[in-house]
C-alpha atoms as a PDB file:
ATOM      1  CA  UNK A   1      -0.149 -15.775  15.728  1.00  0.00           C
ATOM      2  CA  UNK A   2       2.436 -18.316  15.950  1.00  0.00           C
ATOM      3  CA  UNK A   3       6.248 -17.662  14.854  1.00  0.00           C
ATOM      4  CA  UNK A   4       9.970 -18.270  15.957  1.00  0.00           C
ATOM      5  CA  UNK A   5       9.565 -15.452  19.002  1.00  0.00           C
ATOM      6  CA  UNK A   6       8.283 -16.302  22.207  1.00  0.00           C
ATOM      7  CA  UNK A   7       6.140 -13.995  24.528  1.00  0.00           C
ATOM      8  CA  UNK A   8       9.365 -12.665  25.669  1.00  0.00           C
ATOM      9  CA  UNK A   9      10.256 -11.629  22.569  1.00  0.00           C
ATOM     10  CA  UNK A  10      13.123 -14.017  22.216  1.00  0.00           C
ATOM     11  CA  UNK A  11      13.986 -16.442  19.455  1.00  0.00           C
ATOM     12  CA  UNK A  12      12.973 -20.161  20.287  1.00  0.00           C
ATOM     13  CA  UNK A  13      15.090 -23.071  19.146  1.00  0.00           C
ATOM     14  CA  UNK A  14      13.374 -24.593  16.182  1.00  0.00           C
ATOM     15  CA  UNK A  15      12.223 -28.116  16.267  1.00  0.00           C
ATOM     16  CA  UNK A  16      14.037 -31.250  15.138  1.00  0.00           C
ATOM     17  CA  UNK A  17      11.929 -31.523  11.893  1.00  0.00           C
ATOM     18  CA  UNK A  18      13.087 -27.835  11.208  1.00  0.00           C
ATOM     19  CA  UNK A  19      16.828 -28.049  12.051  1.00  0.00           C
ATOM     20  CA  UNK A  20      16.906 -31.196  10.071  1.00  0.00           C
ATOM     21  CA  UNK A  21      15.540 -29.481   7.121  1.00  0.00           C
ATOM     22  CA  UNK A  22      17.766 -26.531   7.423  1.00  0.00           C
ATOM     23  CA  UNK A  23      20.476 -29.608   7.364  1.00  0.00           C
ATOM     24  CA  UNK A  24      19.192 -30.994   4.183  1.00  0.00           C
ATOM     25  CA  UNK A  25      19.539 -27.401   2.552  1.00  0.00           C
ATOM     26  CA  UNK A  26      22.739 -26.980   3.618  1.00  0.00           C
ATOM     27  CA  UNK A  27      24.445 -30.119   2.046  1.00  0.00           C
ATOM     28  CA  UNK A  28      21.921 -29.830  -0.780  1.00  0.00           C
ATOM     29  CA  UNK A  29      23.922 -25.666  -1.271  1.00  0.00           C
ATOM     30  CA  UNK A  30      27.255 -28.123  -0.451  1.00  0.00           C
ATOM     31  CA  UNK A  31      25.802 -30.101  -3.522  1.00  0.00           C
ATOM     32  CA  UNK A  32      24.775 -27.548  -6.095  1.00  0.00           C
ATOM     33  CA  UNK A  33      28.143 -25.264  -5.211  1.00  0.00           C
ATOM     34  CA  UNK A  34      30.364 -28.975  -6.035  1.00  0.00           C
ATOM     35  CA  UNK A  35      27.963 -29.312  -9.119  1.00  0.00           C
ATOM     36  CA  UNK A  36      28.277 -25.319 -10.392  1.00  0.00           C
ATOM     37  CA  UNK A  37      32.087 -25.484  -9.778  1.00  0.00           C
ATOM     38  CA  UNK A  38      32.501 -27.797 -12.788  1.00  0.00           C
ATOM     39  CA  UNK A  39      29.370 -26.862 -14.836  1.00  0.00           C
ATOM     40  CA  UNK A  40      30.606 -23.397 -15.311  1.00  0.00           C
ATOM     41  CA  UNK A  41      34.365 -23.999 -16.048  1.00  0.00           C
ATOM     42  CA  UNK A  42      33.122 -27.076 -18.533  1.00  0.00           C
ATOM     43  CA  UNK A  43      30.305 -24.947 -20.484  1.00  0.00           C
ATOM     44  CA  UNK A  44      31.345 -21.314 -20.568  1.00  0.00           C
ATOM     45  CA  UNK A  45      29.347 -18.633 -20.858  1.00  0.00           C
ATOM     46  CA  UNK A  46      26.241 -21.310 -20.825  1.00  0.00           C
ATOM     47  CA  UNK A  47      27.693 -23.591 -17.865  1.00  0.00           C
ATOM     48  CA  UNK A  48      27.880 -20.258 -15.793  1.00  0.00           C
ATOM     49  CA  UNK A  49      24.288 -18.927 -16.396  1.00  0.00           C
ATOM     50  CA  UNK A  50      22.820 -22.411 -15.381  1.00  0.00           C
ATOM     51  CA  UNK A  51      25.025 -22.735 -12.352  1.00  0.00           C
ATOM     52  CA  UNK A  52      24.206 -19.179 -11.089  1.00  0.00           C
ATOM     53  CA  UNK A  53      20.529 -19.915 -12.129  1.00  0.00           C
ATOM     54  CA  UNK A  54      20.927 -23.137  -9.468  1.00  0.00           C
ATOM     55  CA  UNK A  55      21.706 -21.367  -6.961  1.00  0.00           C
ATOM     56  CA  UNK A  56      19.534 -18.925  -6.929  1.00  0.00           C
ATOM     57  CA  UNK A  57      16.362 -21.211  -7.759  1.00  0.00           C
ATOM     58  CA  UNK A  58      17.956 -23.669  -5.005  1.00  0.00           C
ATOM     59  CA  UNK A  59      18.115 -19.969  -1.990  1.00  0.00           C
ATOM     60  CA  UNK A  60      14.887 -18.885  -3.557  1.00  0.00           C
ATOM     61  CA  UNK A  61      13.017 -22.422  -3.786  1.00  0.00           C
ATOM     62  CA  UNK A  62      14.540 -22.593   0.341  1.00  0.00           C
ATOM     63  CA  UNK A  63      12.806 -19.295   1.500  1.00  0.00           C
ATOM     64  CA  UNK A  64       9.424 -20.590  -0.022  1.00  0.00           C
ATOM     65  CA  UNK A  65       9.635 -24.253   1.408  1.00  0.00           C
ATOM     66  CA  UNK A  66      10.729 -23.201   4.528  1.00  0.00           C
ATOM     67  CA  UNK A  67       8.312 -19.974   4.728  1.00  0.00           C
ATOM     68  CA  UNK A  68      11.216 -17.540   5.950  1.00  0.00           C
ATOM     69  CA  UNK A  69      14.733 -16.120   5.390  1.00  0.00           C
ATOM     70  CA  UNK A  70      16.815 -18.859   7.174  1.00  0.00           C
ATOM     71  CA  UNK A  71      15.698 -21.473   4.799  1.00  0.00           C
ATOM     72  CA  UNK A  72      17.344 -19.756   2.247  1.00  0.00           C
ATOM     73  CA  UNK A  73      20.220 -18.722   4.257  1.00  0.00           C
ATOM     74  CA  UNK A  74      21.267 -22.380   5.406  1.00  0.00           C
ATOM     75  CA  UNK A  75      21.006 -23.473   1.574  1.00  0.00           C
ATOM     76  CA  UNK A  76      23.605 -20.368   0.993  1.00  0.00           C
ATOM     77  CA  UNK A  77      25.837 -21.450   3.555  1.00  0.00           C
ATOM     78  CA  UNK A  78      26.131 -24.684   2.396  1.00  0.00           C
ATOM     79  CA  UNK A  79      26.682 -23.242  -1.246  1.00  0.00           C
ATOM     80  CA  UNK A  80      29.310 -20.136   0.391  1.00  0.00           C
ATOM     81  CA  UNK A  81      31.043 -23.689   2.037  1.00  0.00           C
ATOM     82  CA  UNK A  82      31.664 -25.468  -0.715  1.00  0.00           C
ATOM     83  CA  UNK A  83      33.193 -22.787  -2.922  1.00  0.00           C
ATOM     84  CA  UNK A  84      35.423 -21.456  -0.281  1.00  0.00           C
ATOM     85  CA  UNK A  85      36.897 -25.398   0.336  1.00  0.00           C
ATOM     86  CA  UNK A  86      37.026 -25.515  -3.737  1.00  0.00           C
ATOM     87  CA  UNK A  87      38.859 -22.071  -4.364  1.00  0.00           C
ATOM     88  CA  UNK A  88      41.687 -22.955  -1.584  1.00  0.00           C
ATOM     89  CA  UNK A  89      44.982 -24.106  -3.070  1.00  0.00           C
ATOM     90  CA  UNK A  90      46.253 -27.704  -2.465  1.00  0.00           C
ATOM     91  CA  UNK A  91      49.940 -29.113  -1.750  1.00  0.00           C
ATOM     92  CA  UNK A  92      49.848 -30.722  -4.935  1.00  0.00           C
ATOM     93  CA  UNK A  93      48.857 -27.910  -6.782  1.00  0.00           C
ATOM     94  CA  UNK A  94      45.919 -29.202  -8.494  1.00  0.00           C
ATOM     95  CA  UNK A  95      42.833 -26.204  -8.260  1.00  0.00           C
ATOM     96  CA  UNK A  96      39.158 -26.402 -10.035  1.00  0.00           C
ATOM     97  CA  UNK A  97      38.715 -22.074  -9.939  1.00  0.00           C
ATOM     98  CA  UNK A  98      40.706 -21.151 -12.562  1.00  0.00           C
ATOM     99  CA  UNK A  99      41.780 -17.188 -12.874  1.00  0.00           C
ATOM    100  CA  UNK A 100      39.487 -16.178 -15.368  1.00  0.00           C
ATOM    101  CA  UNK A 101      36.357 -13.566 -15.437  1.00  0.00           C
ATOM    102  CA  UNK A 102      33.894 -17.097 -15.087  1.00  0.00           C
ATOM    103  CA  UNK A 103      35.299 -18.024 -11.958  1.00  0.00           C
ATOM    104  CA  UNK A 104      35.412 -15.009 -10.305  1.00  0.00           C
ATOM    105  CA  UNK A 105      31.835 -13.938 -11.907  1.00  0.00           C
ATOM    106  CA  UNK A 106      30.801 -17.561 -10.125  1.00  0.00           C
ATOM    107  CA  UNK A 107      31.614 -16.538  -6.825  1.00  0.00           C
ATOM    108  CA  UNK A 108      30.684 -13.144  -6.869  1.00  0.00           C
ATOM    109  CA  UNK A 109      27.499 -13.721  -8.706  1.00  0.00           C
ATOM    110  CA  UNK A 110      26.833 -16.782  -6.824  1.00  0.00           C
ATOM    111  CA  UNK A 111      27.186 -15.216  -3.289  1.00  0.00           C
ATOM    112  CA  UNK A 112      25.307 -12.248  -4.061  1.00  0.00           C
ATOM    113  CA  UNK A 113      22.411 -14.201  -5.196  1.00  0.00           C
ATOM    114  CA  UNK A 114      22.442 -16.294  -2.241  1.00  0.00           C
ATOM    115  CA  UNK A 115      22.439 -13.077  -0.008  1.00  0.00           C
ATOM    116  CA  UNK A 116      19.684 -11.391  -1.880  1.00  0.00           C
ATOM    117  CA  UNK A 117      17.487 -14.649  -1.721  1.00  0.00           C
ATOM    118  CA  UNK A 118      18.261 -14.821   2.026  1.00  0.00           C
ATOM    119  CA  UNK A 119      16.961 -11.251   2.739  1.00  0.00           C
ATOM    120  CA  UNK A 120      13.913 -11.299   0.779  1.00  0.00           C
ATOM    121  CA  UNK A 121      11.483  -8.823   1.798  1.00  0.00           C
ATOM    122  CA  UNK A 122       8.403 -10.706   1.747  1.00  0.00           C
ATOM    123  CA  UNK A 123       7.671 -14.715   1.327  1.00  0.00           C
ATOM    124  CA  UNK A 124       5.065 -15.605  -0.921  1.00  0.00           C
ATOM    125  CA  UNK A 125       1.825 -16.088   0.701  1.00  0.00           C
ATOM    126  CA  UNK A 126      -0.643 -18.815  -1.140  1.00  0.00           C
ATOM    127  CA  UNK A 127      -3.869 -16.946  -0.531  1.00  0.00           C
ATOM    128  CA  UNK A 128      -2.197 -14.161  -2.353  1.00  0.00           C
ATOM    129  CA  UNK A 129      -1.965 -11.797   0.228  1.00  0.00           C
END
């Protein structure tokens, strides 16, 4: 049976291919956190069930593709990333998260979706099993 352990029992270092992908799902999370930041302010309460919906469906959509948890945590790193470089105030003053029960249900929301798709229990098998 093949998988990220060795005989030792210790993780191995995943392929180029792999960390590449993991990569991709980062800045893709980067992506969709940018995109949900101004869907959810512009299109409240509808803007903030689609952008939650993205993230998890983007996490989710990562554990599947990737067959395992990491996939799904690099895509919520990449999300957690973005948010946290998005809430921080500016010199100028200028700030997208605006003190309000959306924003903060955003964050919240978003990173406990992202944790709960990166500790799923089981991934999908396509035979069923």
């Amino acid at each position: 049976m093949a998988g990220p352990m060795d005989n030792n029992g210790l993780f191995t270092v995943p392929g180029p291919g792999r960390l590449a992908a993991y990569l991709g799902l980062a800045v893709l999370g980067f992506v969709t956190g940018v995109a949900g930041a101004l869907v959810q302010g512009g299109w409240f309460p509808g803007g903030l069930l689609l952008a939650l919906l993205a993230v998890g469906g983007l996490c989710y959509g990562s554990v599947v593709a990737m067959r395992g948890r990491a996939g799904g945590a690099a895509a919520g790193t990449g999300w957690l990333v973005s948010v946290v470089l998005l809430a921080a105030n500016r010199a100028e003053g200028d700030f997208l998260f605006e003190a309000g029960l959306g924003s903060y249900a955003y964050l919240l929301g978003g990173m406990a979706v992202a944790v709960m798709c990166a500790t799923v229990a089981k991934v999908p098998q396509p035979d069923g099993a």
